[in-house]
Protein backbone atom coordinates (compact mmCIF):
# COMPACT_ATOMS: atom_id res chain seq x y z
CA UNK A 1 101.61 111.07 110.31
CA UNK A 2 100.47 114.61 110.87
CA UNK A 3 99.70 115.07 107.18
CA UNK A 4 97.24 111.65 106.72
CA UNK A 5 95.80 112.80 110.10
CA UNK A 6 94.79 116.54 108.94
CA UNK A 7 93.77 114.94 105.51
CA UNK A 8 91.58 112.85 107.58
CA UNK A 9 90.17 115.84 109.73
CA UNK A 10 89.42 117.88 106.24
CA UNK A 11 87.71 114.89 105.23
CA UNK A 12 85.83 114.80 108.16
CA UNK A 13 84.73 118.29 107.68
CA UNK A 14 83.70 117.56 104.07
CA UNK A 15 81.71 114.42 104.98
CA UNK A 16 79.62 116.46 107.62
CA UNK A 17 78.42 118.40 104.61
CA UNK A 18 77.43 115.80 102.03
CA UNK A 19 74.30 114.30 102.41
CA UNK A 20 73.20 110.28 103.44
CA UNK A 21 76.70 108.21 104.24
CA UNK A 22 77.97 111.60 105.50
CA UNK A 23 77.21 111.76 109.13
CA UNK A 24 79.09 108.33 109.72
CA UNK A 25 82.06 109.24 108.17
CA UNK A 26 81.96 112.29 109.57
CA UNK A 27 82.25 110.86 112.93
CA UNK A 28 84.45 107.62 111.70
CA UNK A 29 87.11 110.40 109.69
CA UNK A 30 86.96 112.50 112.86
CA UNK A 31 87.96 109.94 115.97
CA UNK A 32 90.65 108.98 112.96
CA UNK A 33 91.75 112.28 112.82
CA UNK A 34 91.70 112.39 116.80
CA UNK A 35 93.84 109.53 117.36
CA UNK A 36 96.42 110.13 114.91
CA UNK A 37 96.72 113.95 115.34
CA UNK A 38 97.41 112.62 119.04
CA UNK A 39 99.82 110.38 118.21
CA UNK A 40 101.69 112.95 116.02
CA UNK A 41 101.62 115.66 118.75
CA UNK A 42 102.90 113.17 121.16
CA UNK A 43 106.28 112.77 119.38
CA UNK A 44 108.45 114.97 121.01
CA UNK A 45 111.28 114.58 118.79
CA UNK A 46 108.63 116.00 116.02
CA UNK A 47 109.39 119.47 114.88
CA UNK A 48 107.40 122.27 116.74
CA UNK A 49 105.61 122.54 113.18
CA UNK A 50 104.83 119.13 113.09
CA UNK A 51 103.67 118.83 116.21
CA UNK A 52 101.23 121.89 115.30
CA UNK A 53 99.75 120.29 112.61
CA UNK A 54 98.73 117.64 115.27
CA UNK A 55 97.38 119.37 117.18
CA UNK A 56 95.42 121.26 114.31
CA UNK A 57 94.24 117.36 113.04
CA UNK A 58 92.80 116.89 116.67
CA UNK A 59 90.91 119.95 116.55
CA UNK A 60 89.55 119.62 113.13
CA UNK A 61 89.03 116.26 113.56
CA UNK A 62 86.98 116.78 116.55
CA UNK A 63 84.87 119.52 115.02
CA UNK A 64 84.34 117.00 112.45
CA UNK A 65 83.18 114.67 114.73
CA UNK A 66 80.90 117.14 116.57
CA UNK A 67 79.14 118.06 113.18
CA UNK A 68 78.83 114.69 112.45
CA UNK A 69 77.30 114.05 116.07
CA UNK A 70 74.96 116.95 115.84
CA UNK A 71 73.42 115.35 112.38
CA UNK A 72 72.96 111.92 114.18
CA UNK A 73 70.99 114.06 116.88
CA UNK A 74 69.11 115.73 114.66
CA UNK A 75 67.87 112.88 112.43
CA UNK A 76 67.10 111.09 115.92
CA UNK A 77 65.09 113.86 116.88
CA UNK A 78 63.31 114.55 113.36
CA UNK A 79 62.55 110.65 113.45
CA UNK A 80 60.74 111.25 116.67
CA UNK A 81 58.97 114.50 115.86
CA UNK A 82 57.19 112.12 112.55
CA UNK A 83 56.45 109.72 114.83
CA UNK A 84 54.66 111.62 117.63
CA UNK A 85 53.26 113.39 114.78
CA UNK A 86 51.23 110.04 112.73
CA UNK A 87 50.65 108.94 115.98
């Protein structure tokens, strides 16, 4: 679990880098990466190890997910600059 959930976070990262489809699966890899780095670190009967690399996936994946957010923001806001600026 803790493995497919910081696969999913790395992924996240990547896909905040790459260019057009990027941005949504930066933010669609990252809540993965949330809720199953969750669930991992939630097992208590999970090694202390194991329940690291959950805890690793939920931060990853969430700085995945804020990378991913920022683009969205960004394109938003570069949409609206062209707009206000052809009038």
């Amino acid at each position: 679990m803790q493995r497919l959930a910081l696969a999913l976070a790395f992924g996240a990262l990547i896909a905040a880098a790459v260019p057009t489809p990027g941005l949504y699966l930066a933010l669609g890899l990252g809540l993965a990466a949330i809720g199953l780095g969750w669930v991992g670190y939630r097992q208590s009967s999970a090694s202390g190890f194991a329940r690291l690399g959950g805890a690793a996936a939920i931060t990853l994946g969430m700085l995945g997910f804020l990378l991913g957010a920022l683009r969205v923001v960004l394109s938003l806001a570069a949409i609206g600059h062209i707009d206000r600026m052809l009038g």
